[in-house]
Protein backbone atom coordinates (compact mmCIF):
# COMPACT_ATOMS: atom_id res chain seq x y z
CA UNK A 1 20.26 -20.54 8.76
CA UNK A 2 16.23 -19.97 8.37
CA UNK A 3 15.63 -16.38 9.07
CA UNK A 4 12.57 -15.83 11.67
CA UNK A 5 9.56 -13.83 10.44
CA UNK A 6 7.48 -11.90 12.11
CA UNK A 7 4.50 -10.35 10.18
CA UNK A 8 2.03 -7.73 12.27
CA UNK A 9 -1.02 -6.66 11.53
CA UNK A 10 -3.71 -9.49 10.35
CA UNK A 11 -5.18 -7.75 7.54
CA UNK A 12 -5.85 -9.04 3.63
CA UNK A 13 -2.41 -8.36 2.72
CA UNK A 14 -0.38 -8.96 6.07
CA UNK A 15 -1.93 -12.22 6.43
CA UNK A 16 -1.21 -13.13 2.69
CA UNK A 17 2.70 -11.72 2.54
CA UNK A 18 2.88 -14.40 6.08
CA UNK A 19 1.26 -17.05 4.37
CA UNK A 20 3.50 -16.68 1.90
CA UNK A 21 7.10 -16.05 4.32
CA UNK A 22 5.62 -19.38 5.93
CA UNK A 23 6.32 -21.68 2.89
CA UNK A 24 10.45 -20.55 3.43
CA UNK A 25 10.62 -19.53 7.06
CA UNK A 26 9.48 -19.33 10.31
CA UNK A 27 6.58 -17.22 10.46
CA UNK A 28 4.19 -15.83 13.63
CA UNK A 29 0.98 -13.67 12.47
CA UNK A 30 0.57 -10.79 14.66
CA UNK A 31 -3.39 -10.49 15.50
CA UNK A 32 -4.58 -7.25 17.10
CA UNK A 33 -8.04 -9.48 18.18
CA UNK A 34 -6.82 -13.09 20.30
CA UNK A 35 -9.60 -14.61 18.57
CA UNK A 36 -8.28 -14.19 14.56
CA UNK A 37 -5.05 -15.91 16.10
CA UNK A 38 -6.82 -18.73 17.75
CA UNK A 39 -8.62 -19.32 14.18
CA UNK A 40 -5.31 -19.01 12.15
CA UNK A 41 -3.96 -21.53 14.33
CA UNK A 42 -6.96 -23.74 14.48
CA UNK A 43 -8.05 -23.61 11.48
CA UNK A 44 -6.20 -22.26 9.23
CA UNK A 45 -8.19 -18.93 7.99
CA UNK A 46 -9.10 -15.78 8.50
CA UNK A 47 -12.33 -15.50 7.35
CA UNK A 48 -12.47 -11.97 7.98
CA UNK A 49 -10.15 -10.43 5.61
CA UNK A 50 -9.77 -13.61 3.24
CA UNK A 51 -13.10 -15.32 3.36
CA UNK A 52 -12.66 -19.01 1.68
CA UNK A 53 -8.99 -19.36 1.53
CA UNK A 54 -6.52 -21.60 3.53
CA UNK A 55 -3.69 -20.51 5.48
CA UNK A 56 -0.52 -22.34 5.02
CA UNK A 57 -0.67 -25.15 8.06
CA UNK A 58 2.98 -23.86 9.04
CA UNK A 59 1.92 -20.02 10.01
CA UNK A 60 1.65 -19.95 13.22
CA UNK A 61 -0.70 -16.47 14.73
CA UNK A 62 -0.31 -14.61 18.08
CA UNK A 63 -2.21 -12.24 20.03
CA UNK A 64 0.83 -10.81 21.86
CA UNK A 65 3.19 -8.54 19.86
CA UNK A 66 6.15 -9.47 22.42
CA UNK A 67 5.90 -12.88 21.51
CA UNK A 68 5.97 -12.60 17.58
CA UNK A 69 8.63 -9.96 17.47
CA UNK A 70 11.34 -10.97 20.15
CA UNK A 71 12.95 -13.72 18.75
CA UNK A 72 12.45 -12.30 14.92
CA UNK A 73 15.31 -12.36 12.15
CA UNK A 74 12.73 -9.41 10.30
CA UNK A 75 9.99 -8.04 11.32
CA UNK A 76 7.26 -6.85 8.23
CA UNK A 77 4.63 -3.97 9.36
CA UNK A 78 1.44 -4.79 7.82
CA UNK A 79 -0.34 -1.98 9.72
CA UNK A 80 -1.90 0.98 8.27
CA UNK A 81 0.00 4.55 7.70
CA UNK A 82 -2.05 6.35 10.67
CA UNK A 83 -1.35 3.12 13.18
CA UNK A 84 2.71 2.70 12.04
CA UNK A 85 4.26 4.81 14.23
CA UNK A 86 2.39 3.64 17.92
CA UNK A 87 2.58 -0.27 16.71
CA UNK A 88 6.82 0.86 16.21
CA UNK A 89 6.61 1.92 19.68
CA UNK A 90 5.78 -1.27 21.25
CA UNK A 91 8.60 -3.03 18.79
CA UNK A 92 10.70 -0.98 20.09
CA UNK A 93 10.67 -2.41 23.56
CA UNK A 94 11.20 -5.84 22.48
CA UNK A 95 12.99 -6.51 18.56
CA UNK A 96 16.39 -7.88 18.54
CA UNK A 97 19.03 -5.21 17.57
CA UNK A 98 19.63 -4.69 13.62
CA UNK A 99 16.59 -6.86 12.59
CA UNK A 100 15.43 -5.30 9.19
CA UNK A 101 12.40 -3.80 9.13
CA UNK A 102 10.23 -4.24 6.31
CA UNK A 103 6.71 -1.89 5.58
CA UNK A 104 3.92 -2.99 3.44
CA UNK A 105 1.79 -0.01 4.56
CA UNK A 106 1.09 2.31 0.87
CA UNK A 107 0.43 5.99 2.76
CA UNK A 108 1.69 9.10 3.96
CA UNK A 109 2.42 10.08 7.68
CA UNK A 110 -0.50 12.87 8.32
CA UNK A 111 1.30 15.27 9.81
CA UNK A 112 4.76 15.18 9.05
CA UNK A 113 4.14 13.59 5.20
CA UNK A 114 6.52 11.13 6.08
CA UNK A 115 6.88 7.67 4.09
CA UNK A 116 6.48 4.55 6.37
CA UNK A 117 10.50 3.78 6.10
CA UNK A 118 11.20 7.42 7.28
CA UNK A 119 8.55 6.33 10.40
CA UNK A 120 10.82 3.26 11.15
CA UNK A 121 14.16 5.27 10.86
CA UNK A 122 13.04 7.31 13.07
CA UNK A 123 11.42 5.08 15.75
CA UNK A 124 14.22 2.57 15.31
CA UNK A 125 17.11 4.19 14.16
CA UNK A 126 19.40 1.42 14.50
CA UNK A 127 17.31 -0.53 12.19
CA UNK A 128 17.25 -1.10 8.26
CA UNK A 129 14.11 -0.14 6.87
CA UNK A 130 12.98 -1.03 3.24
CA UNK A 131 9.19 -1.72 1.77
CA UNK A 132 7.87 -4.57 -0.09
CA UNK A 133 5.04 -3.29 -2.59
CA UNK A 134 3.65 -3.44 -5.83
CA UNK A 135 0.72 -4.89 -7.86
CA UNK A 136 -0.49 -7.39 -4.90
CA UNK A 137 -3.73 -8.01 -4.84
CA UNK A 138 -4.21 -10.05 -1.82
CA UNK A 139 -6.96 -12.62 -2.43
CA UNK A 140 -5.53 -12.80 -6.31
CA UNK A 141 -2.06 -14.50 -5.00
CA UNK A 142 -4.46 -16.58 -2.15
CA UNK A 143 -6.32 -17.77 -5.67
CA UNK A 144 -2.51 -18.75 -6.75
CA UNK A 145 -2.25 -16.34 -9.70
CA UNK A 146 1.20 -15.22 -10.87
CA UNK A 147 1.97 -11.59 -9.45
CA UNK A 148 4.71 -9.83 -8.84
CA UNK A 149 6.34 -7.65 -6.38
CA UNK A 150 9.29 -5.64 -5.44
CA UNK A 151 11.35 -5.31 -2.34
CA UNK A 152 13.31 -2.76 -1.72
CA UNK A 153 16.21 -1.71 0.48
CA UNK A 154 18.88 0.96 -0.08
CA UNK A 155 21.89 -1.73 0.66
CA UNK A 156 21.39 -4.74 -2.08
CA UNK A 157 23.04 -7.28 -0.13
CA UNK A 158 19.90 -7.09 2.32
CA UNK A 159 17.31 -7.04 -0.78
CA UNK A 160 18.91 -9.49 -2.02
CA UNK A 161 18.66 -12.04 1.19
CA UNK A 162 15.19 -11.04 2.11
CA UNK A 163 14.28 -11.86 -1.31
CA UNK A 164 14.48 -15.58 -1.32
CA UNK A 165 11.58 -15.07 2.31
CA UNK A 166 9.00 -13.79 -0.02
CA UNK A 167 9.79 -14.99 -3.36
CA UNK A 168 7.29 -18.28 -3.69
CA UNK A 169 5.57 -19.68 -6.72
CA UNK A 170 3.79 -18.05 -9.12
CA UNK A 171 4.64 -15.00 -6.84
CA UNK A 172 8.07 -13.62 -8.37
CA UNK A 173 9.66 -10.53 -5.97
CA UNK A 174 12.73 -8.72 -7.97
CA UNK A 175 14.95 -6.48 -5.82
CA UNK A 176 15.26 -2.39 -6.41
CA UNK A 177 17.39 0.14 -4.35
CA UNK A 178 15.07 2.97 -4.58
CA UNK A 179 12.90 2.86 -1.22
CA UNK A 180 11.68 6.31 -1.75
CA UNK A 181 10.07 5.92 -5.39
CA UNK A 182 8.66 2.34 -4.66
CA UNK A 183 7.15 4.06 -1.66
CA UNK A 184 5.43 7.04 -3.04
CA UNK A 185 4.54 5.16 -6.10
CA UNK A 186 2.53 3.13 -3.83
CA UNK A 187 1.20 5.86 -1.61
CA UNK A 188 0.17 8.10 -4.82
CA UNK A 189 -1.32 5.38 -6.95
CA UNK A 190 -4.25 5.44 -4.59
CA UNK A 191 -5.65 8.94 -5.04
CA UNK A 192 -5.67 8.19 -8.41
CA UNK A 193 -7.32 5.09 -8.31
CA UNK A 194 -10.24 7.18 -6.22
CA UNK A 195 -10.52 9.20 -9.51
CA UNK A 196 -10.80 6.17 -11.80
CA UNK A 197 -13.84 4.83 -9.31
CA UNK A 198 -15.49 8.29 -9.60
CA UNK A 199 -15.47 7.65 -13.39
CA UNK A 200 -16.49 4.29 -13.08
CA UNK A 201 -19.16 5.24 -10.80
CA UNK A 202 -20.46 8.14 -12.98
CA UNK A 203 -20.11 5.51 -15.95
CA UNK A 204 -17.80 7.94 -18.04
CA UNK A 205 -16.15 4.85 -20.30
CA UNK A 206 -12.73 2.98 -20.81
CA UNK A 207 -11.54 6.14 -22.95
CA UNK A 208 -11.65 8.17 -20.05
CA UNK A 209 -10.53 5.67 -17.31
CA UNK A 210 -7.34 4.83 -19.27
CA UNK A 211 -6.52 8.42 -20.00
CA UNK A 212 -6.97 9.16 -15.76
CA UNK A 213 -5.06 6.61 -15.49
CA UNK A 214 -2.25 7.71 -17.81
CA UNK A 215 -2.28 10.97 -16.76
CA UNK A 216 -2.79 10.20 -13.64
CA UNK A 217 0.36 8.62 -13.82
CA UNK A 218 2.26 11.70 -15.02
CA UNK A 219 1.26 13.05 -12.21
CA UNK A 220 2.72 11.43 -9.43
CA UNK A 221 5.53 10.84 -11.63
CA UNK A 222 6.28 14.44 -11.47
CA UNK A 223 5.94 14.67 -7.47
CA UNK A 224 7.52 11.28 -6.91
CA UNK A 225 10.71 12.49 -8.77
CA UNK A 226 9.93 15.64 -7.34
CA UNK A 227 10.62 14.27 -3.94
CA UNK A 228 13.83 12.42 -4.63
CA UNK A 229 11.94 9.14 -6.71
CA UNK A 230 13.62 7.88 -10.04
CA UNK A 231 11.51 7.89 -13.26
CA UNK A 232 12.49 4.31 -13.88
CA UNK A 233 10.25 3.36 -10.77
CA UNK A 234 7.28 4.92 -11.62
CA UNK A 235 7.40 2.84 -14.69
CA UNK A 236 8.17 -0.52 -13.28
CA UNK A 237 6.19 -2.47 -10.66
CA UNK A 238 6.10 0.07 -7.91
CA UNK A 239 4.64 2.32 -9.75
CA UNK A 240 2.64 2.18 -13.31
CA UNK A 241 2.19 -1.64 -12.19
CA UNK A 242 0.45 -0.71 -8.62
CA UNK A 243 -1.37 2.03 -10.43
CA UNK A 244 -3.14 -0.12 -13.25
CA UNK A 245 -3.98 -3.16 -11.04
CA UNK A 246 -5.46 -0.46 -8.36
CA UNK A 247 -7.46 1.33 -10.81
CA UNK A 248 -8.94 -1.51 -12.59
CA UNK A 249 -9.76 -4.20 -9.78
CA UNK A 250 -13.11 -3.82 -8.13
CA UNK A 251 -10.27 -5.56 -5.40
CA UNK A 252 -9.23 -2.11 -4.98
CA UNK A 253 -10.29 -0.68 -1.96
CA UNK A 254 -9.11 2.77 -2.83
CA UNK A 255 -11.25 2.28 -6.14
CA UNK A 256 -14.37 1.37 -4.47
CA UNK A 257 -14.11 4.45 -2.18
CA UNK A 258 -14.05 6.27 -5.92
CA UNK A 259 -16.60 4.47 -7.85
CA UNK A 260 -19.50 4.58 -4.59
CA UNK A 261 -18.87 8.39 -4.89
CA UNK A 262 -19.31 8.61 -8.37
CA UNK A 263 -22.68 6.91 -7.25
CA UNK A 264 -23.30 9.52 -5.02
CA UNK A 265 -22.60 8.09 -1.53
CA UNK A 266 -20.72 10.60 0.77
CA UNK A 267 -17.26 9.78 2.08
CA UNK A 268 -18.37 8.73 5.68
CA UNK A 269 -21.09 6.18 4.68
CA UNK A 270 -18.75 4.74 2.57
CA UNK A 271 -15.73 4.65 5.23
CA UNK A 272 -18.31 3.22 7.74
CA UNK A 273 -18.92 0.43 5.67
CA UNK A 274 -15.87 -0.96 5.16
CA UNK A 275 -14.06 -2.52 7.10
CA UNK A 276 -10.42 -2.37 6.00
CA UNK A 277 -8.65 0.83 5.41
CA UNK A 278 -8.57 2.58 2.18
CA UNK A 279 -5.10 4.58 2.31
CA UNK A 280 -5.86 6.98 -0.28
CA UNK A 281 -8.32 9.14 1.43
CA UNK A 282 -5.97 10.15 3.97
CA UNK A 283 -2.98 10.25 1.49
CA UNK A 284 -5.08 13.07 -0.73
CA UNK A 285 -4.85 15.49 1.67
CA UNK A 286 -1.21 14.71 1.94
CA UNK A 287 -0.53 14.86 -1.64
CA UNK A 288 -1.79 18.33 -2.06
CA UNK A 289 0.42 19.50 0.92
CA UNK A 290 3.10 17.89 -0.82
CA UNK A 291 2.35 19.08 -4.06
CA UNK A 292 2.37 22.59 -2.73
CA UNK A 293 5.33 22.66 -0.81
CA UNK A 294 7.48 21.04 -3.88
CA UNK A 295 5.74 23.66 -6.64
CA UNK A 296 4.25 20.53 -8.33
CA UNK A 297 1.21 21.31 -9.74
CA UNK A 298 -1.42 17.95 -9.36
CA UNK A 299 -4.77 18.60 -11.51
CA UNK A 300 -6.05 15.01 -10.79
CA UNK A 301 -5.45 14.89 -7.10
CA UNK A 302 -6.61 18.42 -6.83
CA UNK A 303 -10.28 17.37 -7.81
CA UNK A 304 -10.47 14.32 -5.92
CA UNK A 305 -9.74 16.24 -2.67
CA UNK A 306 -12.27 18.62 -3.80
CA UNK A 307 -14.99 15.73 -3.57
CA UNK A 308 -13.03 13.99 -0.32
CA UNK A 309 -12.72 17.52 1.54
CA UNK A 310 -14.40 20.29 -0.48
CA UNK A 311 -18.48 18.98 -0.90
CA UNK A 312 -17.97 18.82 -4.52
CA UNK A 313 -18.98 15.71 -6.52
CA UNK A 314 -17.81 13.32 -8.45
CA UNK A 315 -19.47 14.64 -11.72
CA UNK A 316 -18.31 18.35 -10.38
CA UNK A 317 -14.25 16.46 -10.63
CA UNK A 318 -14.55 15.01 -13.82
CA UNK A 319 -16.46 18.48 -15.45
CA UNK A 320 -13.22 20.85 -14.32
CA UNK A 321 -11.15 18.03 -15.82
CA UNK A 322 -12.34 17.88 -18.91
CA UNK A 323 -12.64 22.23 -19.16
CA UNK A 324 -8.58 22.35 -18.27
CA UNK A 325 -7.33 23.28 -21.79
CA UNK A 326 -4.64 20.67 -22.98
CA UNK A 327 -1.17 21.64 -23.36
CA UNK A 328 1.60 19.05 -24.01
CA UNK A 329 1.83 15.73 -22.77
CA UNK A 330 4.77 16.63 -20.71
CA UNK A 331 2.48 19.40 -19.23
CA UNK A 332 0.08 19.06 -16.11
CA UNK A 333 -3.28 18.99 -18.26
């Protein structure tokens, strides 16, 4: 039997991750605005979010949430971190009981510094709740380049079935049983890739963009396994994968915020320009919660909340990174 797939939120990447369900299964698009729905039905886009691309001519887009979730076999969240739990709400009132739920949101909860499967638990308790995530560049995999994913669950049997929805082409999805380090690596990933910007921005070099990077990746290696991650993530997909595609796409949204601050913009003209959400603004201030309340200490993430929160620049970050006196590479330096 054909599972049923709902997909919500019409976005770069929730659009793409239903385009691609719609080549197995079922699929309904979930479209906050009536009128991206009537074009993904008529004609076969969404210009918007993934401007010259075609839409598989099986997708099928609603504006009503009731109608795309009631008679789902899985329902994926494409929604941002700060809009998961309210769009939950209103899934509560109509999904099917045990239908998995799957997140492709990479943030933190503001307040409570929840990850986005800890949101569904608790919304919909009755409900599996597992992420799909990883180096997934959305108009990349529209293009038909090979990429690769993960998706993971807790229970494997699930994983394993939920596989075979997303897994399509060139675009290869392996199964892993560690929700919470494929979550944070995705989540932490992007206030790194805000520092790599800055130093693209301020034009520091590839020397100094791979070694944020690769300490950067120490870093949230340290609070990921901190928080109950397993090392092995951090250096598969989930993690050092998300991190390097994230940090060296001018796709990245997260690295755009980065690199127009190393130019000198401030953080609301650059937020008012875009018009898709750049998770790892919100997830700094998050991190460095985290980081204190888990005695982890985050050099990296430190400065770039320091330019995000603090009035401090991007060439004030990358000047107290470079006067931190090295220790080991196993140390925070």
């Amino acid at each position: 039997m054909q599972l049923r797939v709902a997909v919500l939120g019409a976005g770069s990447f929730g659009t793409t991750v239903a385009h691609l369900a719609s080549r197995n299964a079922p699929t309904t698009l979930w479209c906050r605005r009536a009128e991206t729905a009537d074009e993904v039905n008529a004609s076969h886009t969404n210009e918007r979010y993934l401007p010259g691309y075609t839409l598989g001519k099986e997708l099928c887009a609603t504006g009503a949430l009731e109608d795309a979730v009631r008679e789902a076999d899985v329902v994926v969240m494409g929604v941002p971190s700060h809009g998961m739990r309210d769009v939950l709400a209103e899934v509560a009132q109509c999904i099917r009981p045990w239908v998995p739920v799957i997140s492709l949101a990479k943030g933190l909860e503001k307040d409570s510094h929840l990850r986005m499967t800890q949101v569904i638990r608790e919304v919909l308790p009755e409900h599996r709740a597992g992420a799909l995530t990883g180096p997934n560049l959305a108009k990349e995999i529209m293009a038909g380049y090979a990429a690769a994913s993960v998706i993971a669950f807790e229970d494997a049997d699930i994983a394993r079935q939920l596989q075979d929805v997303f897994h399509s082409g060139l675009f290869r999805v392996y199964t892993n049983h560690d929700v919470t380090g494929c979550e944070l690596g995705g989540a932490l990933k992007n206030v790194i890739a805000i520092a790599a910007g800055m130093g693209d921005g301020l034009g520091v070099g590839d020397n100094t963009r791979a070694a944020v990077i690769t300490r950067g990746l120490a870093e949230l290696m340290r609070l990921g396994v901190a928080m109950g991650g397993q090392p092995a993530t951090f250096a598969g997909l989930a993690g050092v994968g998300d991190l390097i595609a994230t940090c060296a796409s001018r796709q990245s949204r997260n690295r755009h915020v980065g690199e127009e601050l190393g130019r000198g913009r401030t953080i609301e003209e650059i937020i008012e320009a875009m018009d898709q959400v750049a998770e790892g603004v919100k997830t700094t201030r998050v991190v460095m919660e985290l980081g204190e309340k888990y005695n982890v200490e985050l050099p990296i993430s430190r400065e770039v909340y320091g330019v995000l929160y603090e009035g401090r620049t991007a060439r004030d970050a990358y000047r107290g990174l470079t006067r931190r006196d090295p220790g080991t590479e196993a140390e925070p330096a």
